[in-house]
Protein backbone atom coordinates (compact mmCIF):
# COMPACT_ATOMS: atom_id res chain seq x y z
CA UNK A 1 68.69 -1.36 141.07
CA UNK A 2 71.44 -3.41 142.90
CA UNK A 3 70.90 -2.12 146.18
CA UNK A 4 67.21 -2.98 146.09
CA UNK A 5 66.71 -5.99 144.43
CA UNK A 6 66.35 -8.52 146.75
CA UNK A 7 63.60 -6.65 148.34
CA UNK A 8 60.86 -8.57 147.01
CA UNK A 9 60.35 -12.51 147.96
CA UNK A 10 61.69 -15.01 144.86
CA UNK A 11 58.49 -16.92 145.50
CA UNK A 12 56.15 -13.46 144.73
CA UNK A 13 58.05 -13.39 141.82
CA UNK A 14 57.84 -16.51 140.52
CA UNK A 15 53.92 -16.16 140.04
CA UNK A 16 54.11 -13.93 137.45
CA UNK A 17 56.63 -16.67 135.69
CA UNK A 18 58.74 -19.30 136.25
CA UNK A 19 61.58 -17.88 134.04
CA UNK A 20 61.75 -14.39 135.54
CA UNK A 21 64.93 -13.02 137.54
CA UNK A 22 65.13 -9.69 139.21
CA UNK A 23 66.12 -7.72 136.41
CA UNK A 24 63.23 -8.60 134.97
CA UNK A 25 61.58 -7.08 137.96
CA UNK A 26 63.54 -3.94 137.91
CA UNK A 27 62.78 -3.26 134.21
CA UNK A 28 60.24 -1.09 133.90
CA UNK A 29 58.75 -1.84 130.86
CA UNK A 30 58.28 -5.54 132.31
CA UNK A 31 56.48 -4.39 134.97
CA UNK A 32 53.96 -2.35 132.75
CA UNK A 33 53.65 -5.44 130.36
CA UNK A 34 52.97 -7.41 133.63
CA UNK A 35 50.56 -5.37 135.33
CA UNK A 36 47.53 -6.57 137.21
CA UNK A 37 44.55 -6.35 134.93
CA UNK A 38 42.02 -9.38 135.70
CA UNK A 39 40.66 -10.38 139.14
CA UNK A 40 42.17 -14.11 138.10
CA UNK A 41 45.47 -12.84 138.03
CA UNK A 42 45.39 -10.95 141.15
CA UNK A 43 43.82 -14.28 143.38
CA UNK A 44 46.82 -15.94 141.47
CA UNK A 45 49.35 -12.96 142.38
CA UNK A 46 47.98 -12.56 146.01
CA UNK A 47 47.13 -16.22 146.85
CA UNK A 48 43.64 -14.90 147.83
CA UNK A 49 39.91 -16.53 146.91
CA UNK A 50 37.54 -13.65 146.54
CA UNK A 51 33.58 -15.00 147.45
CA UNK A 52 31.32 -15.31 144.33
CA UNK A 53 29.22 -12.67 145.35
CA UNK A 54 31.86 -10.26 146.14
CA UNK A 55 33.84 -11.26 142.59
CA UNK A 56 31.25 -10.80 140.42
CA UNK A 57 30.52 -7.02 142.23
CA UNK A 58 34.12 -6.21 141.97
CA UNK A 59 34.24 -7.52 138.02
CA UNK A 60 31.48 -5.11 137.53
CA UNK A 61 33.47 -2.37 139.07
CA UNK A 62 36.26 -3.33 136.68
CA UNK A 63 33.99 -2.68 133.62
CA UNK A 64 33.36 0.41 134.18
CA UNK A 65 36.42 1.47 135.60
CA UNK A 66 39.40 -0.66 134.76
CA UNK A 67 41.94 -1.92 137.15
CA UNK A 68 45.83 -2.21 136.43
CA UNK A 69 48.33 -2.84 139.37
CA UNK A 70 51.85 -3.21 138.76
CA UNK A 71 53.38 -6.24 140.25
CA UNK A 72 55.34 -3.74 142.56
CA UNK A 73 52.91 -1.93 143.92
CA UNK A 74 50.98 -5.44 144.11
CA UNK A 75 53.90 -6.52 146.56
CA UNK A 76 53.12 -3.88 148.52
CA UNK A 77 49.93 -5.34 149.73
CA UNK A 78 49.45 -7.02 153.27
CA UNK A 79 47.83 -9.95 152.50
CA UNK A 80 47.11 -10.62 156.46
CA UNK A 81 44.93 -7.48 156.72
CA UNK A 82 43.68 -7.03 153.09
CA UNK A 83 40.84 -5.13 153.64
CA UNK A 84 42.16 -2.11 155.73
CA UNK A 85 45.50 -2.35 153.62
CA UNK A 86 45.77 1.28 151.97
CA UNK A 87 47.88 -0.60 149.25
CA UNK A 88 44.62 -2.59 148.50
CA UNK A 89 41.93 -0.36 148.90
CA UNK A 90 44.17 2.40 146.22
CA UNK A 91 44.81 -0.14 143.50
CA UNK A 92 42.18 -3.31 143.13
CA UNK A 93 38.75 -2.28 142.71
CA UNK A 94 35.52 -2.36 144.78
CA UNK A 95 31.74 -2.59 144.26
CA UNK A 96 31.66 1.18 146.10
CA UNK A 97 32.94 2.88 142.79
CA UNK A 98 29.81 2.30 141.33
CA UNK A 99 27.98 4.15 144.19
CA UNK A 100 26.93 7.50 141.71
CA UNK A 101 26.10 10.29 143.66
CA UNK A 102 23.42 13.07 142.49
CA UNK A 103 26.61 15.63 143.09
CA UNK A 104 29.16 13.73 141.04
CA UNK A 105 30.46 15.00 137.93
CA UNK A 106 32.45 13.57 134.82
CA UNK A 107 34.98 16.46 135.34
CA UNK A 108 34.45 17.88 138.85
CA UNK A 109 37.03 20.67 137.79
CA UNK A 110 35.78 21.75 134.66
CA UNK A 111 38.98 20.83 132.86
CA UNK A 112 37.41 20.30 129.78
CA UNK A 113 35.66 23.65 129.42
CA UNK A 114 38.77 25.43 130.67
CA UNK A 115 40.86 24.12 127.41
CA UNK A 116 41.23 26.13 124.61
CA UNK A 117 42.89 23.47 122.52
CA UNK A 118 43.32 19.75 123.07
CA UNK A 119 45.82 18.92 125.86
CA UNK A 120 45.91 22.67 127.30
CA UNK A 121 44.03 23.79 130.72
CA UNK A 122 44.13 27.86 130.88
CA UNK A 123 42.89 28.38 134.31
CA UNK A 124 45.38 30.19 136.44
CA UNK A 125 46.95 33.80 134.82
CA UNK A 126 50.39 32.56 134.01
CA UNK A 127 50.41 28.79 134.17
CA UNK A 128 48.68 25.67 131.96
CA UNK A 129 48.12 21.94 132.75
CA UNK A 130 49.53 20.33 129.36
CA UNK A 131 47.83 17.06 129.30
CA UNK A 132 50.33 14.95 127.36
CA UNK A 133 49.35 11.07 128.04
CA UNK A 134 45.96 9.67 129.21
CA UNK A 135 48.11 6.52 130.34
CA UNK A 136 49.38 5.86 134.10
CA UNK A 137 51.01 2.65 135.17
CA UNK A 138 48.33 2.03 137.38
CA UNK A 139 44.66 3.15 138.31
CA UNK A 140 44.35 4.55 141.23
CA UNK A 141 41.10 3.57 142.42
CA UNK A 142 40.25 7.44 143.94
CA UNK A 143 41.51 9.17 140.40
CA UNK A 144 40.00 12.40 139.74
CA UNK A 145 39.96 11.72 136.17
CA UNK A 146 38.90 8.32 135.82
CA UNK A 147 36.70 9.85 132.56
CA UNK A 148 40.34 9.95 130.78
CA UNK A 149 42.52 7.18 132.10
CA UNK A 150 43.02 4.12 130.08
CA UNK A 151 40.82 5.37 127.07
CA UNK A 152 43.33 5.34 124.36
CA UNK A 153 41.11 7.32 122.44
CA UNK A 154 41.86 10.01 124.23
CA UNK A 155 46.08 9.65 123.39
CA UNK A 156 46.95 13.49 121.77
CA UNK A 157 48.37 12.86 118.63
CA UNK A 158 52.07 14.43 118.03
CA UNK A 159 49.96 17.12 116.09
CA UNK A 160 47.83 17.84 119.25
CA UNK A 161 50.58 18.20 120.98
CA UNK A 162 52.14 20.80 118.67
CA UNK A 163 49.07 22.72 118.74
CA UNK A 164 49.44 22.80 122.67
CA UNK A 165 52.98 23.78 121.92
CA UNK A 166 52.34 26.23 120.08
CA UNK A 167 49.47 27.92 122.19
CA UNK A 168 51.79 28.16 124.97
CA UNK A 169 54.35 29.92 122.44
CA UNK A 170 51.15 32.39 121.83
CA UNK A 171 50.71 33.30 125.16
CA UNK A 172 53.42 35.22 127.22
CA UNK A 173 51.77 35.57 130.05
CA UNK A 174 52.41 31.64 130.80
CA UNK A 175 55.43 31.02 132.75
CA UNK A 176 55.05 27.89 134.26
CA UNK A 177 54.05 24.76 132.60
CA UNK A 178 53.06 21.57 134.61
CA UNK A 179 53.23 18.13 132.38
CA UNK A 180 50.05 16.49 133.63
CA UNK A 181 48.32 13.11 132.26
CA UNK A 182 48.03 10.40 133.44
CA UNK A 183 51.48 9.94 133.87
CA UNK A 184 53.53 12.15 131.73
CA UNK A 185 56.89 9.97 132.86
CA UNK A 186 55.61 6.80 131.08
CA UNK A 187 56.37 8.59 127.46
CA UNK A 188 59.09 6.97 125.88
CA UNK A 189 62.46 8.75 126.59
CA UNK A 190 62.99 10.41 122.80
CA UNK A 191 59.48 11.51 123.45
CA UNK A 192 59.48 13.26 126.74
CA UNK A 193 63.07 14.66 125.76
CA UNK A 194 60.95 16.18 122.42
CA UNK A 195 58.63 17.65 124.46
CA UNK A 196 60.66 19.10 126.93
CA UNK A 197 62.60 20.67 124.52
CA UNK A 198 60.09 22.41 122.54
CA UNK A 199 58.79 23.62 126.08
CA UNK A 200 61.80 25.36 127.05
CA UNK A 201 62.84 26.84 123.82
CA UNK A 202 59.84 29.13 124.32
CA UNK A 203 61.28 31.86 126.05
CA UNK A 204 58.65 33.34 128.31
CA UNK A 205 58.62 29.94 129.90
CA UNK A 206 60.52 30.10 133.30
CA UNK A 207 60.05 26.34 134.68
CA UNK A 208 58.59 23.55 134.01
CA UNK A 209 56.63 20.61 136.36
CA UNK A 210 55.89 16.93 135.94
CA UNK A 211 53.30 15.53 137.58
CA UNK A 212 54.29 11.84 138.61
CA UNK A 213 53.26 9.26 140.50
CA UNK A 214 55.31 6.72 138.88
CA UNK A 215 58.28 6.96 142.15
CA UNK A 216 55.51 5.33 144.06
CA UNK A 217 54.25 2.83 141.82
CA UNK A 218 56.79 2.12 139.02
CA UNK A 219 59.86 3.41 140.98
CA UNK A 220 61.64 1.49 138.23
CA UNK A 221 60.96 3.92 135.53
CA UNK A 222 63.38 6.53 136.99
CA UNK A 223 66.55 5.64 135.02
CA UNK A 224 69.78 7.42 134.62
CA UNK A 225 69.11 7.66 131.49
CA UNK A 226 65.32 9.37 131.88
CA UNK A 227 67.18 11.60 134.84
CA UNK A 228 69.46 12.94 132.15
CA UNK A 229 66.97 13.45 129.95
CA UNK A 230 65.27 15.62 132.91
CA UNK A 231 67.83 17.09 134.01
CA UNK A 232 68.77 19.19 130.92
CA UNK A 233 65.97 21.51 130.79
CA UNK A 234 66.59 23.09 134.43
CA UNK A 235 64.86 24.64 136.31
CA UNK A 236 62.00 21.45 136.37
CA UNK A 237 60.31 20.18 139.37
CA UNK A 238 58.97 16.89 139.91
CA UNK A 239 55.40 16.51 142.17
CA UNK A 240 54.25 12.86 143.11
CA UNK A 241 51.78 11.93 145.11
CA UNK A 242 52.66 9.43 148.11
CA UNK A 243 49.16 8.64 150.17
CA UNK A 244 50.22 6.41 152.90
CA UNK A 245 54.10 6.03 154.49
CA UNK A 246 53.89 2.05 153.91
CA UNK A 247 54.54 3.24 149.72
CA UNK A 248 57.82 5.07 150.95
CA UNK A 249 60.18 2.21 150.34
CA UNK A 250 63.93 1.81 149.84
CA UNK A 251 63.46 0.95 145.76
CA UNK A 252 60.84 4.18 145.80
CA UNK A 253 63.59 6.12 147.88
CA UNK A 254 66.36 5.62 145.44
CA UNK A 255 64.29 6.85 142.51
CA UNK A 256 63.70 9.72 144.87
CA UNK A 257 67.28 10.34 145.22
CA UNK A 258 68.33 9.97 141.62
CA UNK A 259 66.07 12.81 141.00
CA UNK A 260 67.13 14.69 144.40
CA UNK A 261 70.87 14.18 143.09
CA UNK A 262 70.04 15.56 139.52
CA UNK A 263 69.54 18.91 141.48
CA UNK A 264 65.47 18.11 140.72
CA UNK A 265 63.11 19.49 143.48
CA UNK A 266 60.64 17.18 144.47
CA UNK A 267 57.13 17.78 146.12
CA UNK A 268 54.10 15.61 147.09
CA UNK A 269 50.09 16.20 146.60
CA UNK A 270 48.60 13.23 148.98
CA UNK A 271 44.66 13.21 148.63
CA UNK A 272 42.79 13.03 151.47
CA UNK A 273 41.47 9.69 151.60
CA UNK A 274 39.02 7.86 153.77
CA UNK A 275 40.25 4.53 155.24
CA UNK A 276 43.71 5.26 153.87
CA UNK A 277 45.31 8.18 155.65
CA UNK A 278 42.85 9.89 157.53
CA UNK A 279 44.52 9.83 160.67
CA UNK A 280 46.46 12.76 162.09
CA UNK A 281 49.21 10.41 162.76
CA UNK A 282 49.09 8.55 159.53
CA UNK A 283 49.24 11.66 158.24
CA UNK A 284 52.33 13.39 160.27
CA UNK A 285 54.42 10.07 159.95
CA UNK A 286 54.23 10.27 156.24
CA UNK A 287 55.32 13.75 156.05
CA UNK A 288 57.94 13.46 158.44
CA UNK A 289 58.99 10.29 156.15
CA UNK A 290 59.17 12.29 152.65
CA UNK A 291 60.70 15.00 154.32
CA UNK A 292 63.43 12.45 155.18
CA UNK A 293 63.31 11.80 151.53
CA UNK A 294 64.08 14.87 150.24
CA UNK A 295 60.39 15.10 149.15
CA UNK A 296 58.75 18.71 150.47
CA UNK A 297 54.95 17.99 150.70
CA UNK A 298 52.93 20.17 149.13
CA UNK A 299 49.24 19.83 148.82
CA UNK A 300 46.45 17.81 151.06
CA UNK A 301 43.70 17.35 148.64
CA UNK A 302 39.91 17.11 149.64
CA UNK A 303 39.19 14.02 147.21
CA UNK A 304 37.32 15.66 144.44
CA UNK A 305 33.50 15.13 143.33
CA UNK A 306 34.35 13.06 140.52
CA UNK A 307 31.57 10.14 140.00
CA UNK A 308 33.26 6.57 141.69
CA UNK A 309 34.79 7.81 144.55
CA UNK A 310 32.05 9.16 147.49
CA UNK A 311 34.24 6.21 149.65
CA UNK A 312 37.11 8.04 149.98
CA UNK A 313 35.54 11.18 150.73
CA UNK A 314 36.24 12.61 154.11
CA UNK A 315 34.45 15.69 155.43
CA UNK A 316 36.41 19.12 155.47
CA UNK A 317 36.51 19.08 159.12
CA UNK A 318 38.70 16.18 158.97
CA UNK A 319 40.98 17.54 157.10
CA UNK A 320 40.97 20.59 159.43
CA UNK A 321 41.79 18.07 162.70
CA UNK A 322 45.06 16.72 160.68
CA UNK A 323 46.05 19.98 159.78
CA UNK A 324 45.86 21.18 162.94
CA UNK A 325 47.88 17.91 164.41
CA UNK A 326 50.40 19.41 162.02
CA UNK A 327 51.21 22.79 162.67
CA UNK A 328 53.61 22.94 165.63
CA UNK A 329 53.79 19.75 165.91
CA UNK A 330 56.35 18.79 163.10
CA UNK A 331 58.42 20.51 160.96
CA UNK A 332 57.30 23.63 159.15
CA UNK A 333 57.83 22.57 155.82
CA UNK A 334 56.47 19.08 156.74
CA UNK A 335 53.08 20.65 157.14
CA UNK A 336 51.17 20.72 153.41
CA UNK A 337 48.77 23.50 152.49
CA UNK A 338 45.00 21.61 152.54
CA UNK A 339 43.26 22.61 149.59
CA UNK A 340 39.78 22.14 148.23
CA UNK A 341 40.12 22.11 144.22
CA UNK A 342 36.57 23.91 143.71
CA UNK A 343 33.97 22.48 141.90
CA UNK A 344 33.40 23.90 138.10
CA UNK A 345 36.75 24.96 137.85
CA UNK A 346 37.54 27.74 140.60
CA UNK A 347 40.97 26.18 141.29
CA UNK A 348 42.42 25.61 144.28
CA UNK A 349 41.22 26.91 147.47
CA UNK A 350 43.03 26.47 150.73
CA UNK A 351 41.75 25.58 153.94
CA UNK A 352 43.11 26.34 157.30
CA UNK A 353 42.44 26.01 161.02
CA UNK A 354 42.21 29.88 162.40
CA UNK A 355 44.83 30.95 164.37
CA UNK A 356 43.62 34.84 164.85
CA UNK A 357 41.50 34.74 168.10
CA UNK A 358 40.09 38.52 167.70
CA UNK A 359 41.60 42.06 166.82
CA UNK A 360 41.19 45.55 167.58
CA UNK A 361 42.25 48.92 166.22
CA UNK A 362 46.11 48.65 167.05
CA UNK A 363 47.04 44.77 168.11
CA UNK A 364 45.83 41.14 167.19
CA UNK A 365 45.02 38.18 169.33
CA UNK A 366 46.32 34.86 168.06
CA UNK A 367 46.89 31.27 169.42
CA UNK A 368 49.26 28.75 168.89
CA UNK A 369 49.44 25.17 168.40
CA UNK A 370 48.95 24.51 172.17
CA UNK A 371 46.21 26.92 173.05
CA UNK A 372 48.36 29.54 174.26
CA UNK A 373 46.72 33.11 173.60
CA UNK A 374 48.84 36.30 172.80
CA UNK A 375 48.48 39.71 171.57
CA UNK A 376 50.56 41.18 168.42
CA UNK A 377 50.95 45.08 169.16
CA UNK A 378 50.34 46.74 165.53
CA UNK A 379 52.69 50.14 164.26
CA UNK A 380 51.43 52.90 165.43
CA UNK A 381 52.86 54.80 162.41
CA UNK A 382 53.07 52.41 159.59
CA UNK A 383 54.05 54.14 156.64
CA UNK A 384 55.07 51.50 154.32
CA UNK A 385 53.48 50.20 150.98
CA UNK A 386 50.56 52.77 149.98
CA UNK A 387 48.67 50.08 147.85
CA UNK A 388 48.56 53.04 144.91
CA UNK A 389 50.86 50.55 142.76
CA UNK A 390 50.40 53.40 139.82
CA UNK A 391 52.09 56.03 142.05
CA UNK A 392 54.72 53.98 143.68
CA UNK A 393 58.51 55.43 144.41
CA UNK A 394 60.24 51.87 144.65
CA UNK A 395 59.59 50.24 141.65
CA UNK A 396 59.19 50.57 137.83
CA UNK A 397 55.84 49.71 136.79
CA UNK A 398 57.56 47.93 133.80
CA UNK A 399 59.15 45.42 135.90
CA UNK A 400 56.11 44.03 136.82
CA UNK A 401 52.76 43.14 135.60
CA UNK A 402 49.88 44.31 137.47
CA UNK A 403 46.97 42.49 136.06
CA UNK A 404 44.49 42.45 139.49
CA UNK A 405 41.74 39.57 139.64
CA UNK A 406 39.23 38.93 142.34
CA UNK A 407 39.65 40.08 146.03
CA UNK A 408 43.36 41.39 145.21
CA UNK A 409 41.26 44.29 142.94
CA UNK A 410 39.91 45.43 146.18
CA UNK A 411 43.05 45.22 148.63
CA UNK A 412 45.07 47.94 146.66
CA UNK A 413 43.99 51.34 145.01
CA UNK A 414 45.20 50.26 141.48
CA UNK A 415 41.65 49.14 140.34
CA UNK A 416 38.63 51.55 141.33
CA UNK A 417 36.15 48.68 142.21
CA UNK A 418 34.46 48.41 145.57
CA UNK A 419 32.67 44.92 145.36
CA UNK A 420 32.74 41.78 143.59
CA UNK A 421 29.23 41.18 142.00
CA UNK A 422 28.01 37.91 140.60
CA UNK A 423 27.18 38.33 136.93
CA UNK A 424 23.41 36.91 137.63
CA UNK A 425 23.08 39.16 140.84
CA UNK A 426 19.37 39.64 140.53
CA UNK A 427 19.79 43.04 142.08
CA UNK A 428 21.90 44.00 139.40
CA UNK A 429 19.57 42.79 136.77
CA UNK A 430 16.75 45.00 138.02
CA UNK A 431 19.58 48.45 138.51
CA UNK A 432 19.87 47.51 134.38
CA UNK A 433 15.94 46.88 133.53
């Protein structure tokens, strides 16, 4: 990375060893094998003396939830105001992860009891997570599955991951498989090239996605040669997961454009998180700042309930104020969709300020953005889609597959139900006593 390497001070350098040059810096594999691990090697790293008290609370942390910071992201860090950095408070621990809350869970989103096999979630109709490697190049301290992270115990063998392979080759009705992990980009190259092969030979599959955060920690890792790899099993799409605007920097920007220029569509998934970016104009700036990098943002993530991470939990109604700071004020497709990923595994559920003021039987009143109030005139004589999908003129019933779940079986007349009952519905019970 010619362009970039000069970006980080000699001296900063030079306290990871005496010998190293800057292509050791922008080789991935010696950042990984130089990452952050101890609390003696970050005072060294940072120049900073944490208090005895506060050490021995954040080495506690680090036991039960262990910390690894690549020097990269490391250099990231404002060492003039370390405590409100959002660089510091994502990657080195704190004695407020081992706050447990009575609500927490293990595995907040039930990923566990929604895999058939090992390394396979089957929650939505026509998609899986594939969890391929429980490793990450570094721990983010707000990580929704800190139960899985750096346990190598939990590595799927190349026979688990043939078994996944195979499930998704017994299941037509997936179309869309997302690579999840920890960080399925930090597989060696022959690997991930293995993978993505066997992936796309299966023909029902239409794309695939990789779920990344390595452009904004390990920018390093995206190589030509890795973008190659990638870019021969179109159509894939890459998500990462910028939090804060400080991360978007020019070596994470190139690694952004080497996957832009490989014709790869990138999108972000920024959590939600408290003391970090949970500031309407934290929030715009960085949106307006990946949109600049060819990065469409995605998702806003409530922070989950996962046990660790009650600090970084904002309330909904936050979330609410930044999206509506959003809409009309920036770009459209700067403006991600806020989502709540449900508790016990009821996916994702979005969340949005409400625009429609009132309506009545032939027009609706909305605002906008500034508070302005106006009235939508419905048809008088609408005569277009009947909802009777069965009966329909303008399409072939084998083109598409009508497989109706939830509130969609009670918007159209394919499906005869009329509620939506809870299985334990004690009135129900009693109607079958």
């Amino acid at each position: 990375m010619n362009k970039v390497e000069n970006t980080v001070d000699l001296k900063f350098l030079k306290k990871f060893s005496k010998d190293v040059t800057y292509n050791d810096w922008n080789d991935y594999k010696w950042q990984i094998s130089n990452s952050i691990k101890s609390l003696d090697m970050l005072e060294n790293v940072l120049e900073i003396k944490f208090p005895d008290n506060e050490r021995k609370e954040i080495q506690k942390a680090i036991e039960v939830f262990p910390m690894s910071i690549t020097p990269y992201y490391a250099s990231l860090i404002d060492i003039s105001n370390l405590k409100k950095d959002p660089i510091y408070k994502q990657s080195v621990a704190s004695k407020k992860e081992l706050i447990m809350e009575d609500f927490e869970m293990e595995d907040p989103l039930a990923e566990d009891k929604d895999s058939p096999v090992i390394g396979i979630t089957h929650r939505y109709p026509d998609r899986v997570l594939f969890y391929v490697n429980p490793n990450c190049a570094m721990y983010c301290r707000h990580c929704t599955r800190k139960r899985k992270v750096s346990e190598s115990e939990s590595n799927p063998s190349k026979e688990e991951i043939q078994k996944a392979i195979d499930y998704i080759k017994e299941h037509p009705e997936v179309r869309d498989v997302l690579l999840s992990g920890g960080d399925p980009l930090l597989l060696s190259d022959d690997y991930l090239d293995w993978i993505l092969s066997e992936i796309s030979s299966i023909e029902h599959v239409e794309l695939i996605r990789i779920g990344s955060r390595v452009p904004v920690v390990l920018p390093q890792r995206i190589t030509d040669n890795l973008v190659n790899i990638l870019k021969k099993y179109h159509p894939i799409w890459v998500n990462t997961h910028f939090n804060h605007v400080v991360e978007i920097t020019d070596t994470s920007v190139e690694a952004l454009d080497k996957l832009s220029n490989a014709g790869i569509p990138i999108g972000n998934q920024t959590v939600l998180l408290s003391g970090v970016n949970d500031c309407p104009y934290v929030m715009r700036k960085l949106n307006q700042k990946l949109v600049s990098s060819r990065v469409r943002p995605y998702y806003l993530y409530q922070c989950d309930l996962s046990k660790g991470i009650s600090h970084f939990r904002t309330s909904i109604s936050k979330g609410l104020e930044i999206i509506e700071s959003l809409i009309g004020h920036t770009t459209g497709f700067a403006v991600p969709r806020y989502v709540v990923d449900a508790p016990g595994g009821g996916g994702k559920i979005p969340v949005m300020p409400n625009y429609v003021v009132s309506w009545g039987s032939d027009r609706v009143i909305l605002r906008n953005y500034e508070g302005v109030i106006t009235t939508y005139k419905e048809p008088s004589n609408y005569e277009g889609c009947s909802k009777n999908c069965n009966k329909c003129s303008r399409l072939s019933i084998d083109d598409f597959e009508i497989n109706q779940t939830g509130i969609e079986k009670l918007i159209t007349n394919v499906d005869t139900s009329i509620s939506l009952v809870p299985s334990n519905n004690k009135r129900m019970c009693r109607r079958e006593k």
